[in-house]
Protein backbone atom coordinates (compact mmCIF):
# COMPACT_ATOMS: atom_id res chain seq x y z
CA UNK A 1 117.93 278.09 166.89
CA UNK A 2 114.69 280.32 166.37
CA UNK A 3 113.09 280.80 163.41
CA UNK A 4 113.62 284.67 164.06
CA UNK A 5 117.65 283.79 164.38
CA UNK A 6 117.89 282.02 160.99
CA UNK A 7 116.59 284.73 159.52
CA UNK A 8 118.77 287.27 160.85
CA UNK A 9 121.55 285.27 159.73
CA UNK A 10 120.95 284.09 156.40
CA UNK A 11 119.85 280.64 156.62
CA UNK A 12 117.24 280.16 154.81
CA UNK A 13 117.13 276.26 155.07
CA UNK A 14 113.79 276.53 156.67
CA UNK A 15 111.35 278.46 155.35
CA UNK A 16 108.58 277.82 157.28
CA UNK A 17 106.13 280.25 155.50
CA UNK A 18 106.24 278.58 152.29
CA UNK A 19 105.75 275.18 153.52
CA UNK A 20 102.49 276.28 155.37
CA UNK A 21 101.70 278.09 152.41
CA UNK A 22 101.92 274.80 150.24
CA UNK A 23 99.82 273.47 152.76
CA UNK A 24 97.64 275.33 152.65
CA UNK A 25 97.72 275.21 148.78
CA UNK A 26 97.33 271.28 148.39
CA UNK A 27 94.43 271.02 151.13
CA UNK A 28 92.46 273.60 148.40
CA UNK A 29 93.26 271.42 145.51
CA UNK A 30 92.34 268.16 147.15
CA UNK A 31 89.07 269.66 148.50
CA UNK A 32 85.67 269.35 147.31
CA UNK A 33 84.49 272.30 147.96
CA UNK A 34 87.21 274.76 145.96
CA UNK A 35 84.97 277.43 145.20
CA UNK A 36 83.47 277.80 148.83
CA UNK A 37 86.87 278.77 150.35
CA UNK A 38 86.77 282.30 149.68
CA UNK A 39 82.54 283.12 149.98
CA UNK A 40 82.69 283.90 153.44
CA UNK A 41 84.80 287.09 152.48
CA UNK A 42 82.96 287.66 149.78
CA UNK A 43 79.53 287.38 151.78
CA UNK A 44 80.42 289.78 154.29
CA UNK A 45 81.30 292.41 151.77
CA UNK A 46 78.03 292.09 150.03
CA UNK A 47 76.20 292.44 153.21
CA UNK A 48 77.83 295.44 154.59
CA UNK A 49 77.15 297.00 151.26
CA UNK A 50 73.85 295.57 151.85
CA UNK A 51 72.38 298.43 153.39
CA UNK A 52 71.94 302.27 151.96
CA UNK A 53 70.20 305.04 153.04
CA UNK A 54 66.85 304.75 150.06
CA UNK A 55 65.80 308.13 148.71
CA UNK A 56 63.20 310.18 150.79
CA UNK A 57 60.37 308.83 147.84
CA UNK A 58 60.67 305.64 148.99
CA UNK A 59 60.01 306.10 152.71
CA UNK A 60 57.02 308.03 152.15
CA UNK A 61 55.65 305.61 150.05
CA UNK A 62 56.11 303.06 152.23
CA UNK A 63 54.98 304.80 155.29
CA UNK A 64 52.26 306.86 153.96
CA UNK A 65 49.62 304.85 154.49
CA UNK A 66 50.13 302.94 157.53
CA UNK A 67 50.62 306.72 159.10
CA UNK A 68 47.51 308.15 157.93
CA UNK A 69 45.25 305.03 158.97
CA UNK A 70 46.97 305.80 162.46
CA UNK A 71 46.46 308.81 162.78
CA UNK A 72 43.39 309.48 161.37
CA UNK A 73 42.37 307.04 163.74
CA UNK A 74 43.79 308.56 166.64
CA UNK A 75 42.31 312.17 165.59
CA UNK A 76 38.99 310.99 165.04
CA UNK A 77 39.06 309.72 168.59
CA UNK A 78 39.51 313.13 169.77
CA UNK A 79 36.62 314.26 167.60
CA UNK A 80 34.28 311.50 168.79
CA UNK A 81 35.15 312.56 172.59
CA UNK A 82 33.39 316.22 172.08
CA UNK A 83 30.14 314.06 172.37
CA UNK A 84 29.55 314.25 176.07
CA UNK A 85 28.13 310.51 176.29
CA UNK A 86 30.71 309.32 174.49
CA UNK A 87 34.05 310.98 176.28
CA UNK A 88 34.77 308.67 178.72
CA UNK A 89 34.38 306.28 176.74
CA UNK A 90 36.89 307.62 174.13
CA UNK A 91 39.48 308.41 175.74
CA UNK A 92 39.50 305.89 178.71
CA UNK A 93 38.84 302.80 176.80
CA UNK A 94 39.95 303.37 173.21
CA UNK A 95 42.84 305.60 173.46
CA UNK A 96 44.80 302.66 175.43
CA UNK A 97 43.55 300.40 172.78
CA UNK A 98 45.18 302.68 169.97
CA UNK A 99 48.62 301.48 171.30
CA UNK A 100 47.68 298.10 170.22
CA UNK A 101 46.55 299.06 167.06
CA UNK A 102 49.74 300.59 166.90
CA UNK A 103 52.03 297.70 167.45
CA UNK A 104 49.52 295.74 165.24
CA UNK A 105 50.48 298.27 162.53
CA UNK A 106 54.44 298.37 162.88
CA UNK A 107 54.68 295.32 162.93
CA UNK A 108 52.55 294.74 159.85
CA UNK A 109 54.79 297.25 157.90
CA UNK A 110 57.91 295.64 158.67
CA UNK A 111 56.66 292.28 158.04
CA UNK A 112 55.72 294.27 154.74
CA UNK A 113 59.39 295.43 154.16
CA UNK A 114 61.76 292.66 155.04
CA UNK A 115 59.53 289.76 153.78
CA UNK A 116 58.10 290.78 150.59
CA UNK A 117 59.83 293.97 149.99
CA UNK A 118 63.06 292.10 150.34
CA UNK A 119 65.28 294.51 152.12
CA UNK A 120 67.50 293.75 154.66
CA UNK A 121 66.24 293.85 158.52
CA UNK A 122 68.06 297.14 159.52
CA UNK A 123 66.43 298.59 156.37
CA UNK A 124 63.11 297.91 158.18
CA UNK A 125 63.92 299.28 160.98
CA UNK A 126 64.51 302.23 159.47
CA UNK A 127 61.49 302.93 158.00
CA UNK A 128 59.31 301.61 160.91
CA UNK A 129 61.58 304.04 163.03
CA UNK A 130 60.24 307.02 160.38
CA UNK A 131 57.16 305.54 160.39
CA UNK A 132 56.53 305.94 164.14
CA UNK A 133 58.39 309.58 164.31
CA UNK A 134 56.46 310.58 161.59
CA UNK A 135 52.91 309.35 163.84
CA UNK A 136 54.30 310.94 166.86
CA UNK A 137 55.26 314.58 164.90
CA UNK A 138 51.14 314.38 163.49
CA UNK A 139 49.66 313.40 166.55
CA UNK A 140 51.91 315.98 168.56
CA UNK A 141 51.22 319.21 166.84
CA UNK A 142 47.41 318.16 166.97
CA UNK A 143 47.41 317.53 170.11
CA UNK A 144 49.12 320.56 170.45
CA UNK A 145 46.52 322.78 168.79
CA UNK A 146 43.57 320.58 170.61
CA UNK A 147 44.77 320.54 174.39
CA UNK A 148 46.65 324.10 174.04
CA UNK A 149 48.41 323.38 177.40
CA UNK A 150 51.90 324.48 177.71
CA UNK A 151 53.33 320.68 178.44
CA UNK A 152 51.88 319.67 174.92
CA UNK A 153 54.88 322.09 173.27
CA UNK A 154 57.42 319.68 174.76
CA UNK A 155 55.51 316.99 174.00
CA UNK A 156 56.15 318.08 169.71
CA UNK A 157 59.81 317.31 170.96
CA UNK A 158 58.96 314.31 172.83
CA UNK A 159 56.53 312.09 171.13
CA UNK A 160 58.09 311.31 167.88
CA UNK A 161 60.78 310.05 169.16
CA UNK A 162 58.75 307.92 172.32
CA UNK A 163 56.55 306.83 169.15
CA UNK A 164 59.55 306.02 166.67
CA UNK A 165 61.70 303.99 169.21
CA UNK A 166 58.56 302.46 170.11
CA UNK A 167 57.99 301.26 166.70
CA UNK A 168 61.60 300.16 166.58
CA UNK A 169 60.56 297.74 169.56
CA UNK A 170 57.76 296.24 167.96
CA UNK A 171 59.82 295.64 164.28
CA UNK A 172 62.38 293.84 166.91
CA UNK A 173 59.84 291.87 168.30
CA UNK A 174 58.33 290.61 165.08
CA UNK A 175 61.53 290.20 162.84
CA UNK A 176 62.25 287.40 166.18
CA UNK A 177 59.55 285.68 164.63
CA UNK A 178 60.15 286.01 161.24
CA UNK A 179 63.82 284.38 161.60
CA UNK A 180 61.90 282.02 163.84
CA UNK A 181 59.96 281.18 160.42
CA UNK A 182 62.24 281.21 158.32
């Protein structure tokens, strides 16, 4: 006879439920570790609450700095390339090498934000994800006003986002090594 049957009929002889349940119940009291049974609940509610959207303040203090050393870099490339003996070498040689100085950057300021600022890695890549849409939007609308070449409109749609997912790749590259480390 199923359990399902006894049920249905009355006999409650067997009740299978409570005898797992006092199972259950004696394996908790005979264990060492009583308190740890029920963290891994508790752990997973603190980390989902982990994460909040912080108040527009605290972005731009965090990003402020990192995005004007970036892009005051990158404009006074521009201005260094109106000196004819000095163009090619501008804007062929450095203006590649301003990508690296990007990534050097990103990666600095989310090293900055999950390690000392202690927030959580998805807080991180939040900012470095403003951070780099916030570069792009600056660098856009100058380069907008500089080239004045029809493309360079759609590139004010266009670059922040190239530059903020691309700053999203670089915190995902470094917080690998900072789990690595830690």
């Amino acid at each position: 006879m199923d359990i399902e049957e006894k049920i249905k009929s009355g006999d409650s002889s067997e009740k299978p439920s409570q005898d797992k349940l006092g199972e259950f119940l004696d394996k908790a009291e005979n264990s060492q570790d009583k308190g740890k049974l029920f963290i891994k609940s508790e752990t997973k509610k603190k980390s989902k609450d982990k994460f909040k959207f912080k108040d527009i303040k605290w972005y731009v203090v965090m990003i402020r700095k990192p995005v004007l050393v970036l892009a005051s870099i990158e404009i006074l490339l521009y201005f260094f390339a109106l000196v004819p003996n000095l163009k090619l070498l501008m804007l062929d040689v450095f203006n590649p090498l301003l990508l690296l100085v990007d990534f050097i950057l990103f990666g600095w300021l989310f090293s900055q934000i999950v390690r000392h600022g202690k927030e959580s890695y998805l807080q991180g890549l939040v900012t470095v994800f403003v951070a780099g849409f916030s570069l792009g939007l600056i660098t856009s609308i100058f380069k907008a006003f500089w080239i004045r070449d029809s493309i360079e409109y759609l590139n004010i749609l266009v670059e922040p986002v190239v530059m903020g997912m691309f700053a999203v790749c670089v915190s995902l590259i470094v917080g690998v090594f900072i789990k690595r480390k830690n």
